[in-house]
C-alpha atoms as a PDB file:
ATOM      1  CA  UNK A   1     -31.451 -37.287  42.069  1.00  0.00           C
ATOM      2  CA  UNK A   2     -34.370 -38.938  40.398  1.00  0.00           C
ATOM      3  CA  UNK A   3     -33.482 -42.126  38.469  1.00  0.00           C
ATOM      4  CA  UNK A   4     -34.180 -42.508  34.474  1.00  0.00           C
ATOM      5  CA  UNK A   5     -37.411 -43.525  34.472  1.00  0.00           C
ATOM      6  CA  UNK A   6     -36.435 -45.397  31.064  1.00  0.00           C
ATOM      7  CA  UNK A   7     -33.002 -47.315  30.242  1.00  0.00           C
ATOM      8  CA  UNK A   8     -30.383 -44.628  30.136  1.00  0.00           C
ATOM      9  CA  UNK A   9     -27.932 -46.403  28.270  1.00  0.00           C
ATOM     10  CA  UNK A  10     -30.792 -47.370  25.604  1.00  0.00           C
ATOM     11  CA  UNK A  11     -30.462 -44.481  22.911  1.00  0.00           C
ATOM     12  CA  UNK A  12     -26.208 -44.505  23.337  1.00  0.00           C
ATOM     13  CA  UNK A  13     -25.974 -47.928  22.999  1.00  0.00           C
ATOM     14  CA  UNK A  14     -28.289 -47.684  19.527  1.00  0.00           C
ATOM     15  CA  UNK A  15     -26.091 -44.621  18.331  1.00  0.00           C
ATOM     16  CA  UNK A  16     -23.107 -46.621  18.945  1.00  0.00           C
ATOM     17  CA  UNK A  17     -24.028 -49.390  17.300  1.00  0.00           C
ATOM     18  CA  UNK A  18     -23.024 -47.648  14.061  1.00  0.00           C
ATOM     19  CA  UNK A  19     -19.707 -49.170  12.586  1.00  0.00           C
ATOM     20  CA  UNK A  20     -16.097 -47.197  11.891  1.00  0.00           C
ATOM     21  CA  UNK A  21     -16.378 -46.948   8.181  1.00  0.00           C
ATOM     22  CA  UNK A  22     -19.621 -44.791   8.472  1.00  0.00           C
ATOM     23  CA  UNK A  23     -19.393 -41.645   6.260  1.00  0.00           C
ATOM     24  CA  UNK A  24     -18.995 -38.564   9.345  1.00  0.00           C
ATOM     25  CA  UNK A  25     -22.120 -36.371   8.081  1.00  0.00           C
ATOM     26  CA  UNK A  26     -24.362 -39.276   7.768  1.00  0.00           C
ATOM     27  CA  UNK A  27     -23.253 -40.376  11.475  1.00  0.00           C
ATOM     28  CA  UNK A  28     -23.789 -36.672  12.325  1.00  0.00           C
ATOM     29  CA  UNK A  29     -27.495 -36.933  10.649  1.00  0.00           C
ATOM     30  CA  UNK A  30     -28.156 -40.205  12.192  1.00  0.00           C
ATOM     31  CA  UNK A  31     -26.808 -39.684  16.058  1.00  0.00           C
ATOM     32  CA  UNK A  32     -29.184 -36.992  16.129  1.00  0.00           C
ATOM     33  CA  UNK A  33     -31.950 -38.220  14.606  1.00  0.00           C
ATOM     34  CA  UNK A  34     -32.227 -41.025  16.594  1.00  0.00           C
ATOM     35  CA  UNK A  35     -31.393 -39.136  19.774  1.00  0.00           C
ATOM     36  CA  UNK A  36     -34.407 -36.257  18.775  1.00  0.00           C
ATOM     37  CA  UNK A  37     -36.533 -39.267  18.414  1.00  0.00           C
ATOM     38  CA  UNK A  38     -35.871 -41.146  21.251  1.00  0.00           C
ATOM     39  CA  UNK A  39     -36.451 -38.067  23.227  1.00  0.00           C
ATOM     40  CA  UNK A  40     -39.961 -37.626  21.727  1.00  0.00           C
ATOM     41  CA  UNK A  41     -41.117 -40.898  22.608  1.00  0.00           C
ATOM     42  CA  UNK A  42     -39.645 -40.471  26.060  1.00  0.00           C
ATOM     43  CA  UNK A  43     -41.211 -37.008  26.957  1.00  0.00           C
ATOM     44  CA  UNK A  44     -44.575 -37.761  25.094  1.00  0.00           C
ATOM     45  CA  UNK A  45     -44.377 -41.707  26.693  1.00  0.00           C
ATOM     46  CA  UNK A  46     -45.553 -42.350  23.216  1.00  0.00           C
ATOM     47  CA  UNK A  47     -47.630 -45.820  22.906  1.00  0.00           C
ATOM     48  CA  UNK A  48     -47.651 -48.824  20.478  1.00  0.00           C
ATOM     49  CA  UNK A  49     -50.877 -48.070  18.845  1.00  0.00           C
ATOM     50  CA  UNK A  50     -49.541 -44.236  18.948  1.00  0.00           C
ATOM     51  CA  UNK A  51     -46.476 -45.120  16.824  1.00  0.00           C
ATOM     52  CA  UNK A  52     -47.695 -47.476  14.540  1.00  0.00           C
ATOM     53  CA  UNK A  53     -50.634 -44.611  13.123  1.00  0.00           C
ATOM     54  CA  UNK A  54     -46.976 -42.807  12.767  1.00  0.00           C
ATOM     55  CA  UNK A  55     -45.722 -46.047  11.140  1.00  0.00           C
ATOM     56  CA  UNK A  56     -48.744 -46.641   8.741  1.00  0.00           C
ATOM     57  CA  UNK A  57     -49.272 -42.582   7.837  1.00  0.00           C
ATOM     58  CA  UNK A  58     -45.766 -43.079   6.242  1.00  0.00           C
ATOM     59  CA  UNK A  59     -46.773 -46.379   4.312  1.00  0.00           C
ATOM     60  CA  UNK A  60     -49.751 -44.517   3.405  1.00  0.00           C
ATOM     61  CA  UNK A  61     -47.646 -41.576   1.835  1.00  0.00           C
ATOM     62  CA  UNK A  62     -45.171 -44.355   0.168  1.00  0.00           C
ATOM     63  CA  UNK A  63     -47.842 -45.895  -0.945  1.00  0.00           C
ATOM     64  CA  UNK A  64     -49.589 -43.346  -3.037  1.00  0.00           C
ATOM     65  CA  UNK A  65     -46.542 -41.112  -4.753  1.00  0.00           C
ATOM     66  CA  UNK A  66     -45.286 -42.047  -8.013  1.00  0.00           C
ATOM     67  CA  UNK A  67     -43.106 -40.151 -10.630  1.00  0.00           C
ATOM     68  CA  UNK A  68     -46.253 -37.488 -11.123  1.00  0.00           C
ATOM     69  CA  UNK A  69     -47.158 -37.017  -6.921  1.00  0.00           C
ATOM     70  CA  UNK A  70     -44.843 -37.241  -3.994  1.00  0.00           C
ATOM     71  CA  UNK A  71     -47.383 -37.772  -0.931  1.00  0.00           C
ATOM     72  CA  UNK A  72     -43.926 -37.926   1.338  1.00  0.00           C
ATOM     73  CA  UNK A  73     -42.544 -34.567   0.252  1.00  0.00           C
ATOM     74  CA  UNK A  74     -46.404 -32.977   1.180  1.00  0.00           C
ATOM     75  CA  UNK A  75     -46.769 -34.392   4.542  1.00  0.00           C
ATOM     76  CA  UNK A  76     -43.080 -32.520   4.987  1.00  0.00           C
ATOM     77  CA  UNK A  77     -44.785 -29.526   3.889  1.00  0.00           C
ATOM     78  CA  UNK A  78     -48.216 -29.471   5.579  1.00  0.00           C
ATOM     79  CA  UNK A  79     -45.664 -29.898   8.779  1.00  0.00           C
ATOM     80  CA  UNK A  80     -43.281 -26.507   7.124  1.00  0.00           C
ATOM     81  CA  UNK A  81     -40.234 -29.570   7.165  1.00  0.00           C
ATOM     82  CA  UNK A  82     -39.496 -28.494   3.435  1.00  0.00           C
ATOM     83  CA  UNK A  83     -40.089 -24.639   4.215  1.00  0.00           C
ATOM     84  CA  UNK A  84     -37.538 -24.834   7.275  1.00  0.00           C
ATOM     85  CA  UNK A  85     -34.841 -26.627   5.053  1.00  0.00           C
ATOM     86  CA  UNK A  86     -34.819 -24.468   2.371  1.00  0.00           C
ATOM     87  CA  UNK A  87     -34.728 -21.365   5.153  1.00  0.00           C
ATOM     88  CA  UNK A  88     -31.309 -23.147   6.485  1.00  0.00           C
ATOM     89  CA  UNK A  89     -29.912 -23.725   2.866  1.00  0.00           C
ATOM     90  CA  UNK A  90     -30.000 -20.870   1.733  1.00  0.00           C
ATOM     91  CA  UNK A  91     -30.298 -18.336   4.824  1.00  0.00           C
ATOM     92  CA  UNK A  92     -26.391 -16.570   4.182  1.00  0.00           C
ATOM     93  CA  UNK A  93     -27.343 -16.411   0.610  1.00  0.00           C
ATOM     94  CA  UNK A  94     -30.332 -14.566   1.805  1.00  0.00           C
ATOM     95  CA  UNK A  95     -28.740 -12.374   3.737  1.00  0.00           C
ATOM     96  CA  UNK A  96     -25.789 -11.170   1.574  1.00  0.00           C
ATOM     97  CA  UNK A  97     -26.497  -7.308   0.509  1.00  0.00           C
ATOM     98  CA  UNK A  98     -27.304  -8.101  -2.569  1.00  0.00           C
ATOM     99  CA  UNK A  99     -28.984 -10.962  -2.386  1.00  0.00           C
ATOM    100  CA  UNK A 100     -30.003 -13.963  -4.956  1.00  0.00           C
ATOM    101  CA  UNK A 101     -33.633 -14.990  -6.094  1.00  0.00           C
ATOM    102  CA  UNK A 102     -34.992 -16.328  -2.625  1.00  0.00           C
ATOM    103  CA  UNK A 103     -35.814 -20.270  -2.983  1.00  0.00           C
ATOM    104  CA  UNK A 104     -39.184 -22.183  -2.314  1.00  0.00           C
ATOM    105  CA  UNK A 105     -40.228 -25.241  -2.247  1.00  0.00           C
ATOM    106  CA  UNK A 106     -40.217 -27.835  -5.042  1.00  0.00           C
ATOM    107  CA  UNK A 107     -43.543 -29.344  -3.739  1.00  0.00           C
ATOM    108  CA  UNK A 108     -44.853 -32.417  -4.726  1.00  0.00           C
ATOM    109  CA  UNK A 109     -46.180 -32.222  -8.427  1.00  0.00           C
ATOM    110  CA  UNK A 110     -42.829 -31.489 -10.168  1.00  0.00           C
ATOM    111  CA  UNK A 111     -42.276 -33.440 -13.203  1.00  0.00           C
ATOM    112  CA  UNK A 112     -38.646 -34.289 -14.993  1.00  0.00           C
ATOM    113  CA  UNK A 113     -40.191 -35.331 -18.420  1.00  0.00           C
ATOM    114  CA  UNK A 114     -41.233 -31.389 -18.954  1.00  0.00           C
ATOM    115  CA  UNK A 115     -40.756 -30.511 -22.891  1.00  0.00           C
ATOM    116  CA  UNK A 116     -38.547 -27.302 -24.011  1.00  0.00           C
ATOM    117  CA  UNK A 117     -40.579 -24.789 -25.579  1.00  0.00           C
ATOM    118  CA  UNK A 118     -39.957 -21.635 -27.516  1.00  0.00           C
ATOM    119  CA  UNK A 119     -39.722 -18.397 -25.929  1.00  0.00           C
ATOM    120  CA  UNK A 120     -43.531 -16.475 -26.241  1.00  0.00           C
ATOM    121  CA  UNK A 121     -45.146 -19.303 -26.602  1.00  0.00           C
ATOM    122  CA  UNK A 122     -48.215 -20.588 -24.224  1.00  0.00           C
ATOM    123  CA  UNK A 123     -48.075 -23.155 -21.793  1.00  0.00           C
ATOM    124  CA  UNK A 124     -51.935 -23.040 -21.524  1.00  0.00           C
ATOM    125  CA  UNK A 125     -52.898 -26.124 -23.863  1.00  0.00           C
ATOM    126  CA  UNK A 126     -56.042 -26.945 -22.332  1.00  0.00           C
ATOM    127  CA  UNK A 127     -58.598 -24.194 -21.441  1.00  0.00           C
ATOM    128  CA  UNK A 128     -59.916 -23.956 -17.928  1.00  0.00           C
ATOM    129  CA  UNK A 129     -63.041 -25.544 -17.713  1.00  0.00           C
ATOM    130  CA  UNK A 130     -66.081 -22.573 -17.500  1.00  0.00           C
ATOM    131  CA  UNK A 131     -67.475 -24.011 -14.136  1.00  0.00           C
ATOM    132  CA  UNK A 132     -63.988 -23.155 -12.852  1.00  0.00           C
ATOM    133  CA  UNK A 133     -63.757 -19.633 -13.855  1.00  0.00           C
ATOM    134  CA  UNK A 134     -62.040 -19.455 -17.582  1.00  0.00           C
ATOM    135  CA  UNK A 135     -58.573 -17.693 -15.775  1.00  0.00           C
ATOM    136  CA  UNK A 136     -56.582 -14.889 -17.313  1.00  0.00           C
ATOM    137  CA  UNK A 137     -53.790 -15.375 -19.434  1.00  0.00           C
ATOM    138  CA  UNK A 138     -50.950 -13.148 -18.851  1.00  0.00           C
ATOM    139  CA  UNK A 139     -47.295 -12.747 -20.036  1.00  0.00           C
ATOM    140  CA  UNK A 140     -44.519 -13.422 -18.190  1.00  0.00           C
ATOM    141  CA  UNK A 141     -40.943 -12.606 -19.223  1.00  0.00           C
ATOM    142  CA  UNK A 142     -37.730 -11.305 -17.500  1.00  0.00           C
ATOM    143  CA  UNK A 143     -34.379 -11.924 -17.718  1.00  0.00           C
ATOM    144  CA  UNK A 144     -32.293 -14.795 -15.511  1.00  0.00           C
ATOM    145  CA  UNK A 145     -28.555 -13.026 -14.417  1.00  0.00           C
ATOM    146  CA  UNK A 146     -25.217 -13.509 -12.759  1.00  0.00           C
ATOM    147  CA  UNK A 147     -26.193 -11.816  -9.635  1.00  0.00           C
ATOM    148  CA  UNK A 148     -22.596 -10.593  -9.060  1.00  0.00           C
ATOM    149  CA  UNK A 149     -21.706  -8.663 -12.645  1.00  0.00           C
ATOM    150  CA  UNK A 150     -25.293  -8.660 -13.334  1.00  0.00           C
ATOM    151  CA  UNK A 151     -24.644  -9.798 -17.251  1.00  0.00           C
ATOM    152  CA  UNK A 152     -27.543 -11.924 -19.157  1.00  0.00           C
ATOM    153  CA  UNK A 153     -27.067 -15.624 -19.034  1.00  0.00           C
ATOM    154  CA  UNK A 154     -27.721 -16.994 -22.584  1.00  0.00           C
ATOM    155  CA  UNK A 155     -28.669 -20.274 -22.545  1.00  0.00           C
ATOM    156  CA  UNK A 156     -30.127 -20.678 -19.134  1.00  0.00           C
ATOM    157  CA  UNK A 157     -33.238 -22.827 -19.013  1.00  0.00           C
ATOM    158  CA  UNK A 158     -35.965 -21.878 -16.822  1.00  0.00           C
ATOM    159  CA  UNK A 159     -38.634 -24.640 -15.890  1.00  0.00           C
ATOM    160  CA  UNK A 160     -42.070 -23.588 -14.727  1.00  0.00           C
ATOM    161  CA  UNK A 161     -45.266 -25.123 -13.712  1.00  0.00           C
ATOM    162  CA  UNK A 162     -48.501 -24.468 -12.471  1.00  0.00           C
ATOM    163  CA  UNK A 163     -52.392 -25.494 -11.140  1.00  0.00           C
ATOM    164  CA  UNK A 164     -55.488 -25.030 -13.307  1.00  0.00           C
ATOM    165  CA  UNK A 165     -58.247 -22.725 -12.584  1.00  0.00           C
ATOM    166  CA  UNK A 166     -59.907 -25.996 -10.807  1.00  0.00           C
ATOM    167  CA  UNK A 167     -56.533 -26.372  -8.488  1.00  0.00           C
ATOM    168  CA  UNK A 168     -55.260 -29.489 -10.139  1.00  0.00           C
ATOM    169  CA  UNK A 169     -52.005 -29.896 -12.615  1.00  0.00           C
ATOM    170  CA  UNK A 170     -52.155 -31.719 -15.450  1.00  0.00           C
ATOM    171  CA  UNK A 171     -51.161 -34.852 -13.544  1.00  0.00           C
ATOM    172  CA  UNK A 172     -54.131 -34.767 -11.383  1.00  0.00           C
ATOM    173  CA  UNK A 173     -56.500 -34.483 -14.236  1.00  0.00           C
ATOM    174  CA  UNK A 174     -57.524 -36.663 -17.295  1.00  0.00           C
ATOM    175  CA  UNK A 175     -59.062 -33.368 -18.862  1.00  0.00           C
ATOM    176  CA  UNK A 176     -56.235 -31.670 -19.356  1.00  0.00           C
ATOM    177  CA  UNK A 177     -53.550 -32.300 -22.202  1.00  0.00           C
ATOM    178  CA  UNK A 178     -50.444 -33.545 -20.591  1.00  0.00           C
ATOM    179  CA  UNK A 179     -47.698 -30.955 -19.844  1.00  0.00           C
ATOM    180  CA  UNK A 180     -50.658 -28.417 -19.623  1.00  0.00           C
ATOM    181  CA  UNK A 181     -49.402 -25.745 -18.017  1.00  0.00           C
ATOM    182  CA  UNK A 182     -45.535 -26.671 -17.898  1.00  0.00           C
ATOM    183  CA  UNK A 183     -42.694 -25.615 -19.880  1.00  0.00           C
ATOM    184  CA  UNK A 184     -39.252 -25.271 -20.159  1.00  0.00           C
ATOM    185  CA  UNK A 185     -37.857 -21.981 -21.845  1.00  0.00           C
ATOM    186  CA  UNK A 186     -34.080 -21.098 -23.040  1.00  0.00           C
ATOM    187  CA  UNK A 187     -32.815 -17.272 -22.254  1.00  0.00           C
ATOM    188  CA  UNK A 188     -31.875 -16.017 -25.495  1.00  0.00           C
ATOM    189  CA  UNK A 189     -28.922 -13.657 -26.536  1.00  0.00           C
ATOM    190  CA  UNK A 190     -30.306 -11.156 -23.702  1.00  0.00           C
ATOM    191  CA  UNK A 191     -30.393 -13.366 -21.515  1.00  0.00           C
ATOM    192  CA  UNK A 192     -34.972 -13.238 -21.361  1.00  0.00           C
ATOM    193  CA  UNK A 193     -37.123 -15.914 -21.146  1.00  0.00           C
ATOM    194  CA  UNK A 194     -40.949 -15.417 -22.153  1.00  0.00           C
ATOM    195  CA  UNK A 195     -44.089 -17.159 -22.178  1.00  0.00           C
ATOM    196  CA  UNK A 196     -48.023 -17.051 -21.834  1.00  0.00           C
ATOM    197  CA  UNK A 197     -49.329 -18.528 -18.957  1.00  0.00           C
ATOM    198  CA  UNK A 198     -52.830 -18.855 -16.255  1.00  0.00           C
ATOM    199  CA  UNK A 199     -52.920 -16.123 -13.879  1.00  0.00           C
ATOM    200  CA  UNK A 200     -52.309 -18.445 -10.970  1.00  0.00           C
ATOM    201  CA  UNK A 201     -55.485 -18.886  -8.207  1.00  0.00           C
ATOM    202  CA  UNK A 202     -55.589 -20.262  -5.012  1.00  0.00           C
ATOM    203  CA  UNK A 203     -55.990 -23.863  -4.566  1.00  0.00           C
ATOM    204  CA  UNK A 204     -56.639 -26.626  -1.797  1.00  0.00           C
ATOM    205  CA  UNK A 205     -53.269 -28.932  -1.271  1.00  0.00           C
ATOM    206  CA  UNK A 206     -54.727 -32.666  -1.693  1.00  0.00           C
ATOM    207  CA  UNK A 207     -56.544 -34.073   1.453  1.00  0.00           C
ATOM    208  CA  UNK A 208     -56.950 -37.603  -0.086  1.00  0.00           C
ATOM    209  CA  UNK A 209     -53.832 -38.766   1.279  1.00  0.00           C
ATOM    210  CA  UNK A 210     -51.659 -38.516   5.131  1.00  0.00           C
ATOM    211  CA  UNK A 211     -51.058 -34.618   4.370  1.00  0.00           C
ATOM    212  CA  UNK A 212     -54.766 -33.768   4.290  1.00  0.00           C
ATOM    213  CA  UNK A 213     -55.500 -36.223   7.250  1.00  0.00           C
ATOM    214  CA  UNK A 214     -52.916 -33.977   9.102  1.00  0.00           C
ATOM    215  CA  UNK A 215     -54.550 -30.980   8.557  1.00  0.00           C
ATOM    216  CA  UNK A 216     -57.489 -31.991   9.265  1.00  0.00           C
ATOM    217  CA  UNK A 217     -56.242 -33.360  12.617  1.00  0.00           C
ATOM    218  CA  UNK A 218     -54.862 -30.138  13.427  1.00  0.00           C
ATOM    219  CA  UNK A 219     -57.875 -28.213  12.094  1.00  0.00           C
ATOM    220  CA  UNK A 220     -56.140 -25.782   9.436  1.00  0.00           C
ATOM    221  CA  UNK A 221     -57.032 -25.189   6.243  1.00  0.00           C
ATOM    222  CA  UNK A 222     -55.521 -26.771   3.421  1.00  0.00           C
ATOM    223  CA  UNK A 223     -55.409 -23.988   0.422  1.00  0.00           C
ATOM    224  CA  UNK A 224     -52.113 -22.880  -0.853  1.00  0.00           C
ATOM    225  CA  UNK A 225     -51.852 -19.134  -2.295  1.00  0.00           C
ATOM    226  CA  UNK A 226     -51.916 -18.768  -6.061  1.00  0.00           C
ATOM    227  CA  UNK A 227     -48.100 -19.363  -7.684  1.00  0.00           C
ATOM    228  CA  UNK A 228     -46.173 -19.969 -10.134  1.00  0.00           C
ATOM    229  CA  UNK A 229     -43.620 -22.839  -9.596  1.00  0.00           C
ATOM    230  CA  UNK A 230     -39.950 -21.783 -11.280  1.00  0.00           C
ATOM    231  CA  UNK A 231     -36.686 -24.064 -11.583  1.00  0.00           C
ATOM    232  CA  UNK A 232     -33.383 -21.871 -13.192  1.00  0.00           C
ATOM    233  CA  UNK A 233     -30.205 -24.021 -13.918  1.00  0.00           C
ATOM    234  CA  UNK A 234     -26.961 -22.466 -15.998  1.00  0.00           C
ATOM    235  CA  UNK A 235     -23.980 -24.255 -16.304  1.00  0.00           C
ATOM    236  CA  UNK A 236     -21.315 -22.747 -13.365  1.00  0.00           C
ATOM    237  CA  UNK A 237     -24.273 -21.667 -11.214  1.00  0.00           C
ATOM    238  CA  UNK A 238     -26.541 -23.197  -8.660  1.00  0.00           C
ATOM    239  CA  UNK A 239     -29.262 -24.051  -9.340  1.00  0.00           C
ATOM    240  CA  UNK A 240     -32.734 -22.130  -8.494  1.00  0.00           C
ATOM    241  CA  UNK A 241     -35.886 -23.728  -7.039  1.00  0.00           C
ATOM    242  CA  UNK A 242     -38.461 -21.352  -6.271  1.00  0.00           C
ATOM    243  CA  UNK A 243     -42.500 -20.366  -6.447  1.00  0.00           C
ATOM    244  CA  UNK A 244     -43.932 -16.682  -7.043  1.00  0.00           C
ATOM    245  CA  UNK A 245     -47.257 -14.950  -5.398  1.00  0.00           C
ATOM    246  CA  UNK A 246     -49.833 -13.269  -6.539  1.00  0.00           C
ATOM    247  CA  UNK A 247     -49.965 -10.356  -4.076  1.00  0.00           C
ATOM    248  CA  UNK A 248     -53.889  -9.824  -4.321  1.00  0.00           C
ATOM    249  CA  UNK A 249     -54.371 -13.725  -3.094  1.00  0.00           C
ATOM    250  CA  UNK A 250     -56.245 -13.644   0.513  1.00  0.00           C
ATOM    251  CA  UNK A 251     -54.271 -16.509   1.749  1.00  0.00           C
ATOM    252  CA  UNK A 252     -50.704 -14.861   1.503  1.00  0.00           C
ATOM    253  CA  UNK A 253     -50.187 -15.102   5.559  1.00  0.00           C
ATOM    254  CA  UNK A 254     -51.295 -18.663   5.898  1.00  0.00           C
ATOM    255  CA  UNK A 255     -50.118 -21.154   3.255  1.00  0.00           C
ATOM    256  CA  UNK A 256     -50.745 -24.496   3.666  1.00  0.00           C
ATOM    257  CA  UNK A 257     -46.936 -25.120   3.639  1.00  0.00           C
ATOM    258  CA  UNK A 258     -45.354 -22.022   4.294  1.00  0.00           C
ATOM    259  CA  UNK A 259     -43.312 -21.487   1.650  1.00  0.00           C
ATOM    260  CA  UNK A 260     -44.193 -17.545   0.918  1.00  0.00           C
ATOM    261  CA  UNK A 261     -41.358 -15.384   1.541  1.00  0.00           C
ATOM    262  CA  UNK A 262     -41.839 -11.083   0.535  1.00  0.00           C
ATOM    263  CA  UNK A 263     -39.422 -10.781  -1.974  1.00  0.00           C
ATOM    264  CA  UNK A 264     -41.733 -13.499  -4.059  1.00  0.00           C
ATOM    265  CA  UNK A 265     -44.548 -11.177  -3.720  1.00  0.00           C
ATOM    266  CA  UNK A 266     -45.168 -10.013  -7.426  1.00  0.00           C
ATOM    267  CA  UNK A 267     -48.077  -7.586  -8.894  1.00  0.00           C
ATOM    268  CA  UNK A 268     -49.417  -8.179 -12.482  1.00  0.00           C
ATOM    269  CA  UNK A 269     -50.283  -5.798 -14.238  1.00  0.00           C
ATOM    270  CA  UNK A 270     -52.349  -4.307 -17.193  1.00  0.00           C
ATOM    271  CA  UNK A 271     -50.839  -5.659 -20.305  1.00  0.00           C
ATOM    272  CA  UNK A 272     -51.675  -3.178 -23.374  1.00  0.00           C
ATOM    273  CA  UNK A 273     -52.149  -3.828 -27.388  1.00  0.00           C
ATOM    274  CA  UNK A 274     -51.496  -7.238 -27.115  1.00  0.00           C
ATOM    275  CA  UNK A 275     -54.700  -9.719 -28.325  1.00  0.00           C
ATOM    276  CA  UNK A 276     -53.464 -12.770 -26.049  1.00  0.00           C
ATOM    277  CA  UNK A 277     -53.006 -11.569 -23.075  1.00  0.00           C
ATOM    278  CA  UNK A 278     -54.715  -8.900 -20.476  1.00  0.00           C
ATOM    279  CA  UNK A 279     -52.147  -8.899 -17.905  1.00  0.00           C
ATOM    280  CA  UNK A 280     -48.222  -8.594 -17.722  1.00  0.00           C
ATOM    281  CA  UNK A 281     -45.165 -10.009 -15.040  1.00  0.00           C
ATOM    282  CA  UNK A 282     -42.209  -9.200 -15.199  1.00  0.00           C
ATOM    283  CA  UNK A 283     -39.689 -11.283 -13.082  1.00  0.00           C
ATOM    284  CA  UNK A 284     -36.118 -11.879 -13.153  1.00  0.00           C
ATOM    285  CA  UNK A 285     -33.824 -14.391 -12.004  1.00  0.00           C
ATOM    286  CA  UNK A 286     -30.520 -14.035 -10.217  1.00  0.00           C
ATOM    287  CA  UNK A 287     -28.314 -16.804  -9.981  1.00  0.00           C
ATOM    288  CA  UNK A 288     -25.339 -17.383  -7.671  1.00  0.00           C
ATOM    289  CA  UNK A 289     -21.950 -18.252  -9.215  1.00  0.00           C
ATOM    290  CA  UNK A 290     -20.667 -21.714  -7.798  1.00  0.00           C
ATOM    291  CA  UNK A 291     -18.165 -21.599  -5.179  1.00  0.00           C
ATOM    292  CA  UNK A 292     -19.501 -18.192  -4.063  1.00  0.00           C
ATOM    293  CA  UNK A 293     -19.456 -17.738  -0.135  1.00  0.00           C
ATOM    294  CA  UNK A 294     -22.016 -15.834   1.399  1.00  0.00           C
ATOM    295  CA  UNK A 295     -21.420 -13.552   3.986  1.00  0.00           C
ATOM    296  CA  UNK A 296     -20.622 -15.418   7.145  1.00  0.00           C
ATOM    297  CA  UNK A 297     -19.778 -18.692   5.215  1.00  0.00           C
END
């Protein structure tokens, strides 16, 4: 039998090394975590020089996030980390009969400080800038539901955000009003939520930072498929973190962070008689009860 070319009793004795009070899931997380990297290094015979780019990349995304951008969260993306975790999470749910809204991503321009505003009104405060195509407004409503009696929630808030017609949110860019393009809406006695918003269009995920350097390295492109980003919370239900696509958007089967799943497909449509808005989306929300099991749970 071929020896260990390395110390076999290296990666035990660092597991180990943990103490007896350690909570049993974190020991879980950490044993194999270190084990998964320890066997990287070992099979790749990883360098010094090749570990510290690793070490300074992750610096580099500390470095630049702040409340408004989490560089961190986006090279988990660009790398479909975030994707695969929300595909565990909520997988059962997923595959119950009748299923919940499917999650997405949060992604890394979510902001906590978003305002409440009233149902129909716009969350377009700054126009899109001519040289970057004006957009179409369109209405969005539907109704958020208990997804196993199927009755309106009243009072559920439901948080959305989304890019400009250039690709950046409002955080990115001093020429648009703050909270452009974000809102948080209440579901009223029917349980509907409504609001005017961008049509959303494709846009390139940020390559000034580690996640654009990684794409770049690994020569893909770096555009993400028009969406809208959507958070629903109710009291007594968990909470929903999700995006929906623009079916006609050309880069459907190969976003940047693979986060498109079918069922978040949606088609707007030709709104009628109304002066603000040429096109229509309707899209509801189901919400799963806490303390429901899924099938198989």
């Amino acid at each position: 039998m071929t020896p260990h070319r390395f110390d076999p009793k290296f990666t035990d004795n660092v597991v180990n090394a943990m103490g007896k009070d350690v909570d049993p899931r974190f020991r879980q997380l950490m044993a194999s975590l270190i084990r998964h990297v320890h066997d990287f290094a070992r099979e790749n015979e990883l360098t010094v020089d090749e570990w510290m780019a690793g070490v300074q990349l992750m610096n580099w995304a500390g470095q630049m996030s702040t409340a408004k951008r989490n560089e961190g969260q986006m090279v988990c993306d660009v790398i479909g980390l975030e994707s695969l975790v929300d595909e565990i999470t909520f997988k059962l749910a997923d595959e119950a009969t009748d299923a919940p809204t499917a999650t997405a991503i949060l992604g890394p321009f979510f902001r906590a400080d978003t305002p409440f505003r009233s149902n129909g009104e716009s969350i377009v405060k700054t126009a899109p800038k001519e040289k970057d195509g004006k957009g179409e407004i369109a209405y969005m409503a539907g109704q958020v539901m208990d997804l196993v009696t199927k009755k309106p929630l009243v009072g559920a808030v439901v948080e959305v955000w989304q890019a400009s017609t250039n690709g950046l949110y409002e955080q990115q860019d001093p020429e648009q009003e703050e909270f452009n393009l974000r809102g948080k809406f209440r579901t009223d006695e029917n349980g509907r939520y409504s609001f005017y918003c961008l049509r959303p269009t494709p846009y390139p995920a940020p390559d000034d930072g580690p996640a654009g350097m990684l794409l770049k390295l690994m020569d893909r492109h770096v555009f993400r498929p028009a969406h809208i980003h959507i958070i629903a919370t109710h009291d007594g239900y968990r909470p929903l973190t999700t995006q929906i696509f623009d079916r006609q958007d050309p880069y459907l089967t190969s976003d940047a962070v693979f986060a498109v799943k079918e069922s978040l497909i949606v088609d707007f449509i030709e709104r009628k008689g109304d002066p603000q808005a040429g096109l229509e989306l309707n899209f509801d929300v189901k919400l799963v009860p806490d303390g429901m099991k899924s099938n198989g749970a």
